[in-house]
Structures are given as structure tokens and as C-alpha cells.
C-alpha atoms as a PDB file:
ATOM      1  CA  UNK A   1      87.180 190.848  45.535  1.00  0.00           C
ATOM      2  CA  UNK A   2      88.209 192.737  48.620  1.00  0.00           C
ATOM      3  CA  UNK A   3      90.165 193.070  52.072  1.00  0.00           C
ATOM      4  CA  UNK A   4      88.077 195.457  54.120  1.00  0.00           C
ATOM      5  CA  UNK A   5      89.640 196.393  57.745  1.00  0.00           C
ATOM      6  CA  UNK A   6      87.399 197.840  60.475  1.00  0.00           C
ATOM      7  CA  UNK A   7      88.492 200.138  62.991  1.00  0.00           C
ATOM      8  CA  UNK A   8      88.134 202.204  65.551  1.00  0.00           C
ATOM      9  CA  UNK A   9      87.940 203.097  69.414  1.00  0.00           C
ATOM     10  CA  UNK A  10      87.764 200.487  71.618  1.00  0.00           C
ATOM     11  CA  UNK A  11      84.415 199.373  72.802  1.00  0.00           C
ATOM     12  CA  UNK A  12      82.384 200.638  69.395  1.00  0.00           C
ATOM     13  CA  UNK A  13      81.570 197.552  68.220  1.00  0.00           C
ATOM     14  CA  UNK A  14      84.734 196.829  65.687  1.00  0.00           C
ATOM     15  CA  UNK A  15      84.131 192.281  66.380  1.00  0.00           C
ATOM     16  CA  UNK A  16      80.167 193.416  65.468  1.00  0.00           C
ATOM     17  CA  UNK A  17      80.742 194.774  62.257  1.00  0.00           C
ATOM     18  CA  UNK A  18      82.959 192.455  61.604  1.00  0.00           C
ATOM     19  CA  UNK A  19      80.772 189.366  62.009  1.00  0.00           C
ATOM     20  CA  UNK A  20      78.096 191.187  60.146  1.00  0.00           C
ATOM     21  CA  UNK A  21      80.292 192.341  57.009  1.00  0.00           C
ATOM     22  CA  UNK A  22      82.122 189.151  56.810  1.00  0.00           C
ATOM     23  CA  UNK A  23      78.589 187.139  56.529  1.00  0.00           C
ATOM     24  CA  UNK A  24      77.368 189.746  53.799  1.00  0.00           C
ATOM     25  CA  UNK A  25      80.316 189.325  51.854  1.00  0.00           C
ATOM     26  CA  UNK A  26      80.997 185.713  52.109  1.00  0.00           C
ATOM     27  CA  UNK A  27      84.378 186.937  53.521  1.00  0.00           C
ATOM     28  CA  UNK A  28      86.402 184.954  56.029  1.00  0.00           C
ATOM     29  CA  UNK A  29      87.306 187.494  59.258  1.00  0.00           C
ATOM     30  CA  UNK A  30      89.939 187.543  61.033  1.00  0.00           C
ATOM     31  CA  UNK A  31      88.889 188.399  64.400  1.00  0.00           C
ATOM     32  CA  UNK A  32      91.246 190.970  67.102  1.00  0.00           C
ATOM     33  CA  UNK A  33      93.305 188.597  69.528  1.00  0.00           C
ATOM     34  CA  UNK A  34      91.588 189.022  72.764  1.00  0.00           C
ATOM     35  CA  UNK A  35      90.329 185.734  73.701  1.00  0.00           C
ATOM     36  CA  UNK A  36      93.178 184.050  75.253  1.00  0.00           C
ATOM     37  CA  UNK A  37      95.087 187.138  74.918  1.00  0.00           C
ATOM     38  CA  UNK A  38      97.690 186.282  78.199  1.00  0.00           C
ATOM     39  CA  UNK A  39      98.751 190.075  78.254  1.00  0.00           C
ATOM     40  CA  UNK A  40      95.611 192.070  77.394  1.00  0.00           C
ATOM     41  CA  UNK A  41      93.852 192.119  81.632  1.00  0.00           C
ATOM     42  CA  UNK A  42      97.945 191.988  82.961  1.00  0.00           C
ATOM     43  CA  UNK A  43      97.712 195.310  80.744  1.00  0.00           C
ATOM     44  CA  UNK A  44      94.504 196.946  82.341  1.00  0.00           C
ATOM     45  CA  UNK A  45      94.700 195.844  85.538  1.00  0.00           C
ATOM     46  CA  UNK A  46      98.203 196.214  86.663  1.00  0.00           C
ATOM     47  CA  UNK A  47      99.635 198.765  88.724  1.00  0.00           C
ATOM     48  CA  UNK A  48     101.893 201.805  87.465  1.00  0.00           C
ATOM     49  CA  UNK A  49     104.519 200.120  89.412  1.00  0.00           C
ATOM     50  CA  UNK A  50     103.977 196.440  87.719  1.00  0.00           C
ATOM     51  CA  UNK A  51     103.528 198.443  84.264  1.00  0.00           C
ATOM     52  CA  UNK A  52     107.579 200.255  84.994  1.00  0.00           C
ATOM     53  CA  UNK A  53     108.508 196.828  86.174  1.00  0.00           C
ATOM     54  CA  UNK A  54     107.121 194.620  83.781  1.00  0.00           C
ATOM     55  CA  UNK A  55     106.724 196.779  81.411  1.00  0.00           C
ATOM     56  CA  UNK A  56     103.036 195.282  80.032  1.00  0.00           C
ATOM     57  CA  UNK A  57     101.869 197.523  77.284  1.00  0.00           C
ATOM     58  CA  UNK A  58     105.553 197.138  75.234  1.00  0.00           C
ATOM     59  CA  UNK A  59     104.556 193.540  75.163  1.00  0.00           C
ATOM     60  CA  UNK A  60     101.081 193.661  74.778  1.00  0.00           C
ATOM     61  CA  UNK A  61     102.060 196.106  71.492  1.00  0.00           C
ATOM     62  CA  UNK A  62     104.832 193.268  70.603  1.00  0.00           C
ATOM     63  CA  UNK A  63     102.114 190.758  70.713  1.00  0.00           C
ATOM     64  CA  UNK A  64      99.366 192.373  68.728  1.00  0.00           C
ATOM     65  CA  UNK A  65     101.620 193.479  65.965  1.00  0.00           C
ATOM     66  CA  UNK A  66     102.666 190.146  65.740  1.00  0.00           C
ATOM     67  CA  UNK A  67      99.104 189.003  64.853  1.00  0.00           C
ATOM     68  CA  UNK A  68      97.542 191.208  63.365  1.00  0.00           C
ATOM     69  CA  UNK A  69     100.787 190.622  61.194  1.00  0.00           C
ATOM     70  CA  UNK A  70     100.172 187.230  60.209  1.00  0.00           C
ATOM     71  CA  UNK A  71      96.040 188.019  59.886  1.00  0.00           C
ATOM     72  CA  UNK A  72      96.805 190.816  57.093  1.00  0.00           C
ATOM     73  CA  UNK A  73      99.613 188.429  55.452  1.00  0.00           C
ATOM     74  CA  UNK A  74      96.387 186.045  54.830  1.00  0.00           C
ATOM     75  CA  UNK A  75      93.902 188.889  54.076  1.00  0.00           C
ATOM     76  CA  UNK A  76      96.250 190.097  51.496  1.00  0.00           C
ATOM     77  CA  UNK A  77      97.212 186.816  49.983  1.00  0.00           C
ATOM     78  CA  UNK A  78      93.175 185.676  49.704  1.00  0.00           C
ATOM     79  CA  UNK A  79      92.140 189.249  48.388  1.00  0.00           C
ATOM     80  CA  UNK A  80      88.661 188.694  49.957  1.00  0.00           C
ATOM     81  CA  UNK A  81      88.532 188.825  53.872  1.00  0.00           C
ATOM     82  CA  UNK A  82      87.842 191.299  56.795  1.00  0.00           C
ATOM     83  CA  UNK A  83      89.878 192.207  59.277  1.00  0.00           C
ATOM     84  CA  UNK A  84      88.264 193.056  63.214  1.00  0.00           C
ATOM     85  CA  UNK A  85      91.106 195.816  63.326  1.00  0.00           C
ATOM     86  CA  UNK A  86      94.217 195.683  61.557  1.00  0.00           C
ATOM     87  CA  UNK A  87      98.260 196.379  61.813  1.00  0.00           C
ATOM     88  CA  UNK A  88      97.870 200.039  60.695  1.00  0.00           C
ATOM     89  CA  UNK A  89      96.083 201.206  63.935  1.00  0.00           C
ATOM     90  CA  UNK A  90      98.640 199.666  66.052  1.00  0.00           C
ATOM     91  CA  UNK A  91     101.588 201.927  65.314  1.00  0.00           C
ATOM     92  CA  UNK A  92      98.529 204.508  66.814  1.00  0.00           C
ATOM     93  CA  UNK A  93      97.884 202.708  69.979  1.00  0.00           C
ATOM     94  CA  UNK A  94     102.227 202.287  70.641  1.00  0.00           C
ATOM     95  CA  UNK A  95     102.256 206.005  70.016  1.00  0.00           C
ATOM     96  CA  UNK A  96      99.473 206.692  72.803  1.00  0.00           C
ATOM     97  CA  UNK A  97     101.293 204.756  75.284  1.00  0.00           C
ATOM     98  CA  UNK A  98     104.146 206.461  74.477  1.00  0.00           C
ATOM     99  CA  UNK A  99     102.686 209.612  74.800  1.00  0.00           C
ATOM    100  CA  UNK A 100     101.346 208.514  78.351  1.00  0.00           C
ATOM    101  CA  UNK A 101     105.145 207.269  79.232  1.00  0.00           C
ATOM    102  CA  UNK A 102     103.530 203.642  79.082  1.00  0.00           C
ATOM    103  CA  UNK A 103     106.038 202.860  76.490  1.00  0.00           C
ATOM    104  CA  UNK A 104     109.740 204.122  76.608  1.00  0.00           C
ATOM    105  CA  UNK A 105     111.634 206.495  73.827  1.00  0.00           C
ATOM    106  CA  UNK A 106     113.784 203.102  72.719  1.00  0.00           C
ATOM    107  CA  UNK A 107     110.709 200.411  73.178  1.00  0.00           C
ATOM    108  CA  UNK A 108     109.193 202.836  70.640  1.00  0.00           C
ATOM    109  CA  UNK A 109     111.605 202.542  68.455  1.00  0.00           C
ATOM    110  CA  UNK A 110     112.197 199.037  68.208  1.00  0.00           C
ATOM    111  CA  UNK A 111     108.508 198.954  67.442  1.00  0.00           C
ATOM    112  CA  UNK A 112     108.898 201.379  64.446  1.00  0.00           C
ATOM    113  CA  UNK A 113     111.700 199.459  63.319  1.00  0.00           C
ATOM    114  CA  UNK A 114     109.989 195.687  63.716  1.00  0.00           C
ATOM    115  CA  UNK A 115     106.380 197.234  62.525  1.00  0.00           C
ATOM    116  CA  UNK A 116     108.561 199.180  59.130  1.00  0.00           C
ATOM    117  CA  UNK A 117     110.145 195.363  58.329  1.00  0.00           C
ATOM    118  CA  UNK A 118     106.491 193.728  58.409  1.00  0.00           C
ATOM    119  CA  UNK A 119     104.966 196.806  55.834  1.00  0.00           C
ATOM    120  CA  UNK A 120     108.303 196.067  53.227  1.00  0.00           C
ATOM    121  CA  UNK A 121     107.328 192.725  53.733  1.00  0.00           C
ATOM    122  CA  UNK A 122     103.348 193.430  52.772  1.00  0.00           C
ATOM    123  CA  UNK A 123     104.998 195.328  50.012  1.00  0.00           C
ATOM    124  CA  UNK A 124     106.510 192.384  48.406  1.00  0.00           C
ATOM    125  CA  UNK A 125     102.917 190.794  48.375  1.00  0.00           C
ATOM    126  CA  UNK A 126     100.325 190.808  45.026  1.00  0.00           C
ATOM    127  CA  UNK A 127      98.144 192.542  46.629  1.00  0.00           C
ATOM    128  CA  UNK A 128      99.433 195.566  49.349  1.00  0.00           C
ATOM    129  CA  UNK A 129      97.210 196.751  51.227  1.00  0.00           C
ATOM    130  CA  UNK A 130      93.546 196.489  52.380  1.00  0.00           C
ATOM    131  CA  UNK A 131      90.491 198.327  49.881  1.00  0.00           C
ATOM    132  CA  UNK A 132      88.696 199.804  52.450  1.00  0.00           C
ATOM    133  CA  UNK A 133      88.429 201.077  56.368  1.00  0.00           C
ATOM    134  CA  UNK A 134      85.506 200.930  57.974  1.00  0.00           C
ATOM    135  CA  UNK A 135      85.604 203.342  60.360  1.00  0.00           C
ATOM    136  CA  UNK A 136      83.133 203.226  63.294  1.00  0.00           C
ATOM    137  CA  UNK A 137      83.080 206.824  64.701  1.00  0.00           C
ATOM    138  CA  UNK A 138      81.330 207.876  68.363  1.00  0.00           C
ATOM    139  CA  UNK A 139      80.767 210.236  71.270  1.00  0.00           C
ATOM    140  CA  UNK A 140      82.918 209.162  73.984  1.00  0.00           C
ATOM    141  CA  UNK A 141      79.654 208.546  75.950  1.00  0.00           C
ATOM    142  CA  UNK A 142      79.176 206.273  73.725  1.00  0.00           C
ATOM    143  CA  UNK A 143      82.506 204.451  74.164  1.00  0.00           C
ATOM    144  CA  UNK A 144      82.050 204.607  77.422  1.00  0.00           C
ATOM    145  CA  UNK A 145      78.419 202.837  77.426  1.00  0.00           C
ATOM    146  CA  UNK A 146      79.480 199.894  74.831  1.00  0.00           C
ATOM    147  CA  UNK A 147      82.657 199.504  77.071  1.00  0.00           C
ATOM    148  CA  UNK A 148      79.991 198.906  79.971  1.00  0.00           C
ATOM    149  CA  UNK A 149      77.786 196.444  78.182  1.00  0.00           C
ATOM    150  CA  UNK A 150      80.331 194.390  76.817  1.00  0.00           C
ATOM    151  CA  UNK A 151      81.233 193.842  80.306  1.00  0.00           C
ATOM    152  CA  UNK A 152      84.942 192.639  80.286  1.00  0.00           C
ATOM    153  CA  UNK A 153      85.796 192.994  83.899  1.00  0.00           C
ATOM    154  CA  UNK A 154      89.329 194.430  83.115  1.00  0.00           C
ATOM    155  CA  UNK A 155      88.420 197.191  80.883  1.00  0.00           C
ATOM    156  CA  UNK A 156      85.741 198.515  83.792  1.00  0.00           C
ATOM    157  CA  UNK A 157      88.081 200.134  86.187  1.00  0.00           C
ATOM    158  CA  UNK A 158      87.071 203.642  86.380  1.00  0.00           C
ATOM    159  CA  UNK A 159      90.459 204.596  86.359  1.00  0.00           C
ATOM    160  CA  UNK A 160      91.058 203.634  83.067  1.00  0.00           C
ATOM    161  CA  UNK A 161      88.543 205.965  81.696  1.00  0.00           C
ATOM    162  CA  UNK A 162      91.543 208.730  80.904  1.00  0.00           C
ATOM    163  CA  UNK A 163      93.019 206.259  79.685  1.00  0.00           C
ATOM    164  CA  UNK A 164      90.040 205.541  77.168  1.00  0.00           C
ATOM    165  CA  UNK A 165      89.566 209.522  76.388  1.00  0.00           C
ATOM    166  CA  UNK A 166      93.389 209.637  75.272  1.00  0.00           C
ATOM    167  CA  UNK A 167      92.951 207.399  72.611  1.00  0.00           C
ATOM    168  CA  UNK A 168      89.434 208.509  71.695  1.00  0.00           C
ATOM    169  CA  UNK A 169      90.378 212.139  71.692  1.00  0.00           C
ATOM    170  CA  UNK A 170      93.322 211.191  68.938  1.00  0.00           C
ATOM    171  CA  UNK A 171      91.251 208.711  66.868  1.00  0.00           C
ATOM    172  CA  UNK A 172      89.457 210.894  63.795  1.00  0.00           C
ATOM    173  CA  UNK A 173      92.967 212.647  63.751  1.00  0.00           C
ATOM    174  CA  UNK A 174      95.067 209.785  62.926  1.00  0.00           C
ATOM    175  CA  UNK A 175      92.361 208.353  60.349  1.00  0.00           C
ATOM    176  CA  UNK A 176      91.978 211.573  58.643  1.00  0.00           C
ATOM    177  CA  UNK A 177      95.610 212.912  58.610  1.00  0.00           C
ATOM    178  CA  UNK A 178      97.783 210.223  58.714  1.00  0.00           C
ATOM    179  CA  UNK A 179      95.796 206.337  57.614  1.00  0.00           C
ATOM    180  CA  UNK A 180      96.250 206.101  53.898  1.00  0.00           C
ATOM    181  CA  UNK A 181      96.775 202.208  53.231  1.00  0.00           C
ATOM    182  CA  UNK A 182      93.231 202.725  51.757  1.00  0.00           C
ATOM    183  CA  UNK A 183      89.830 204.363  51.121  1.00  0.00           C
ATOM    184  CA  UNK A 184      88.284 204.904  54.360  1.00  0.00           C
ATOM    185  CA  UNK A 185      83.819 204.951  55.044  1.00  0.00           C
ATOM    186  CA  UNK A 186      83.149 206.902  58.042  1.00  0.00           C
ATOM    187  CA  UNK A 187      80.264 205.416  60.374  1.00  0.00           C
ATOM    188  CA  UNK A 188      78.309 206.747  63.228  1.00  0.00           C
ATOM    189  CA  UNK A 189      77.998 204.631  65.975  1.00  0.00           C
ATOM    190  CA  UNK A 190      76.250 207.225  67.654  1.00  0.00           C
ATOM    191  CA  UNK A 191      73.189 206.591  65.041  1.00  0.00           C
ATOM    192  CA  UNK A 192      74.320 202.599  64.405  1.00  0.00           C
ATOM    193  CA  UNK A 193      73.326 199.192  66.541  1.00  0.00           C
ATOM    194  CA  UNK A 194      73.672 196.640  64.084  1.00  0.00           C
ATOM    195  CA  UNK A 195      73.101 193.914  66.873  1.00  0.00           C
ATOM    196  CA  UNK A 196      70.027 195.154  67.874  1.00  0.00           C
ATOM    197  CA  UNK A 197      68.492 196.962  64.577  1.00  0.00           C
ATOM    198  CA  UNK A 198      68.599 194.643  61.794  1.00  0.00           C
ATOM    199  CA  UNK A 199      67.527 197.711  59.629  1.00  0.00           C
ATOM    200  CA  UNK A 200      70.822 199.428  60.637  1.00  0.00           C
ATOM    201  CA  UNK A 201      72.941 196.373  59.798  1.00  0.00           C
ATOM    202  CA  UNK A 202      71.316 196.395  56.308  1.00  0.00           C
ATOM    203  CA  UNK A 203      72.110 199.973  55.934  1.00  0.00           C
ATOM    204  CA  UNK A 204      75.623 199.527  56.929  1.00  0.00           C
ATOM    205  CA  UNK A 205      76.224 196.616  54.825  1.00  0.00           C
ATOM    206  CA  UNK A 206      74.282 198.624  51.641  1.00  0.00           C
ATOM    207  CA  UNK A 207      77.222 201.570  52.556  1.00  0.00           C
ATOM    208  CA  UNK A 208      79.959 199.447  52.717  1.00  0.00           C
ATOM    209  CA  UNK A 209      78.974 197.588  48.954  1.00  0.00           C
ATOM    210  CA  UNK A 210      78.012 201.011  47.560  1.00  0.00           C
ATOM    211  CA  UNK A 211      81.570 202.072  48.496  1.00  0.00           C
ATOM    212  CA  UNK A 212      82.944 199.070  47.498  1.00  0.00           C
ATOM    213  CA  UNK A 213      81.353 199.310  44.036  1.00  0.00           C
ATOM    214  CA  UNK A 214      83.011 203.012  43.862  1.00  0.00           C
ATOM    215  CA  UNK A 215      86.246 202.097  44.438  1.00  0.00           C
ATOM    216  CA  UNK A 216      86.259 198.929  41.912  1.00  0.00           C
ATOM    217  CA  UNK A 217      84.936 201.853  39.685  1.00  0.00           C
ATOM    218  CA  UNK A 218      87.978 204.143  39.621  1.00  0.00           C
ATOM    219  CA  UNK A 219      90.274 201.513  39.713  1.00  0.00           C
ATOM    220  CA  UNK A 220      88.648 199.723  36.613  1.00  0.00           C
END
């Protein structure tokens, strides 16, 4: 039994994967809270004034640790799900927006300190932390094309395409250097359309066992 995350830059096809891996493995998946998300377009479409005033991506931060939160609490405690992104990334996206003066020095910090509580907390459970990251790796041309055919009317503004290359220009750094809640299986979304190629969903889903299988192997 496993608790398989999947991650990556937004737009490369994270919900996809999901859907697909989750069916494979007979695994419930808990799914990225976007639908009904109140925050989420108040976050892409607002104004650098609004964003100072209201300060937007602190709360949209507050609210997504929050769930992802109580999805990995379940994950955890079932030992068999999959997880359309998970808490770990999130310290990743604060730090962006941080970086971009999008979040302030102490908003930051009260996010380190709530986000440090929750892992003790995962700590204390049977099983900590996930098996496996799928990680869906692309050009940013591609990011930028699955971004367009998705076609969520807040994320299309062209002016949040810096915005996009921040936190795609970061990504492989913070998997590679600093994620280590788990093993991590590298894919290229550059090469992979598992909505459209059912021989590249097989493939994927073949990986993603194989790996499995190697893991269960040096644990055994």
C-alpha cells in the first residue's frame, strides 16, 4: 500500500495524473482545492495595489496549507491514496511570493511556524510521510501551452506569465535539493499526454508501479 503525491508547475497536468494514477491503483485522490477556491482568481486577477491592501496571496497560502493539511492527514492515515499536489510544495510557492514581495518578512514567518506545527503533527502519525513524488517536469512553453488549453480565465492574463517563469525557473531546484519527504519519479511532460495518448498513460502508470515495486523492495 501507498500514498503517492504528484507535483509540479502549474498548468502540467498534476489533476490528470492524478485521475489516471488513482484509477490504476484503486487509490482514492484527493484532488488540489481550486473549484470553489474563493481566493484563488481574487489572487490572479487583482491589482498590486488590492494585493498590498488585501494582501491575497498570504491568504490564499493560509488557505491551501490548510487543506492540503487535512488531505495528507487522510492520505497518511489510509496508507493508500494520491494526492493532486501536496503540503510539501506549498512552503515553495509562500517562498516565491516572498521572493516577489507578494508575501511580507513576518506573513512568512507565521507560515513557517503554522506549516512546522502541521509536519510535528504528521510526525505523530503511523505512517509519516508520502512513498513517492511524481514529478511532472516541462519546458516552460509547455507550461505556458497547457495553461492556455485548460482555459481558466484568471490564470490567462499575460501579465502573469513572469509570474509563471518565477516559479517554473525554481521548480527542479527545490525537488532535487531540498524535497525529501520521499522517493521522487521524474516525468517529462514535454514527451507525456496521458489524456490524449492512452499509450502514454499506460507507460506512466507501468513507471510509477515499477518504482513503486522498488521502493517496497528496499524497504522489505
Amino acid at each position: 500500500m501507498a500514498v503517492i503525491v504528484v507535483g509540479g508547475m502549474i498548468g502540467l497536468g498534476k489533476t490528470s495524473v492524478a485521475t489516471l494514477l488513482g484509477k490504476a491503483l484503486n487509490s482514492e485522490v484527493f484532488y488540489e482545492s481550486v473549484e470553489g477556491n474563493p481566493i484563488l482568481p481574487l489572487f490572479y486577477t487583482a491589482s498590486e495595489e488590492e494585493i498590498e491592501r488585501k494582501r491575497y496571496p498570504f491568504l490564499l497560502q493560509l488557505y491551501f496549507l490548510s487543506a492540503r493539511f487535512s488531505s495528507i492527514k487522510q492520505a497518511l492515515a489510509n496508507r493508500r491514496n494520491v494526492l493532486d499536489r501536496s503540503i510539501y510544495e506549498d512552503w515553495y510557492f509562500a517562498k516565491v511570493n516572498k521572493e516577489l514581495g507578494r508575501i511580507s518578512d513576518l506573513e512568512f514567518t507565521l507560515y513557517e511556524n503554522l506549516a512546522n506545527n502541521m509536519m510535528e503533527e504528521l510526525a505523530e502519525l503511523p505512517k509519516k510521510a508520502p512513498d513517492l513524488m511524481v514529478y511532472l517536469k516541462g519546458s516552460f512553453e509547455t507550461v505556458l501551452q497547457r495553461i492556455a488549453l485548460r482555459g481558466r480565465s484568471y490564470e490567462q492574463d499575460p501579465a502573469l506569465v513572469e509570474y509563471y517563469r518565477t516559479l517554473w525557473s525554481g521548480y527542479d531546484d527545490w525537488v532535487m535539493n531540498y524535497y525529501d519527504a520521499s522517493d521522487v519519479l521524474v516525468v517529462d511532460m514535454d514527451k507525456t499526454d496521458v489524456v490524449n495518448n492512452p499509450d502514454d498513460a499506460k507507460r506512466l502508470v507501468a513507471d510509477v508501479e515499477a518504482k513503486l515495486a522498488q521502493i517496497a523492495g528496499t524497504q522489505a
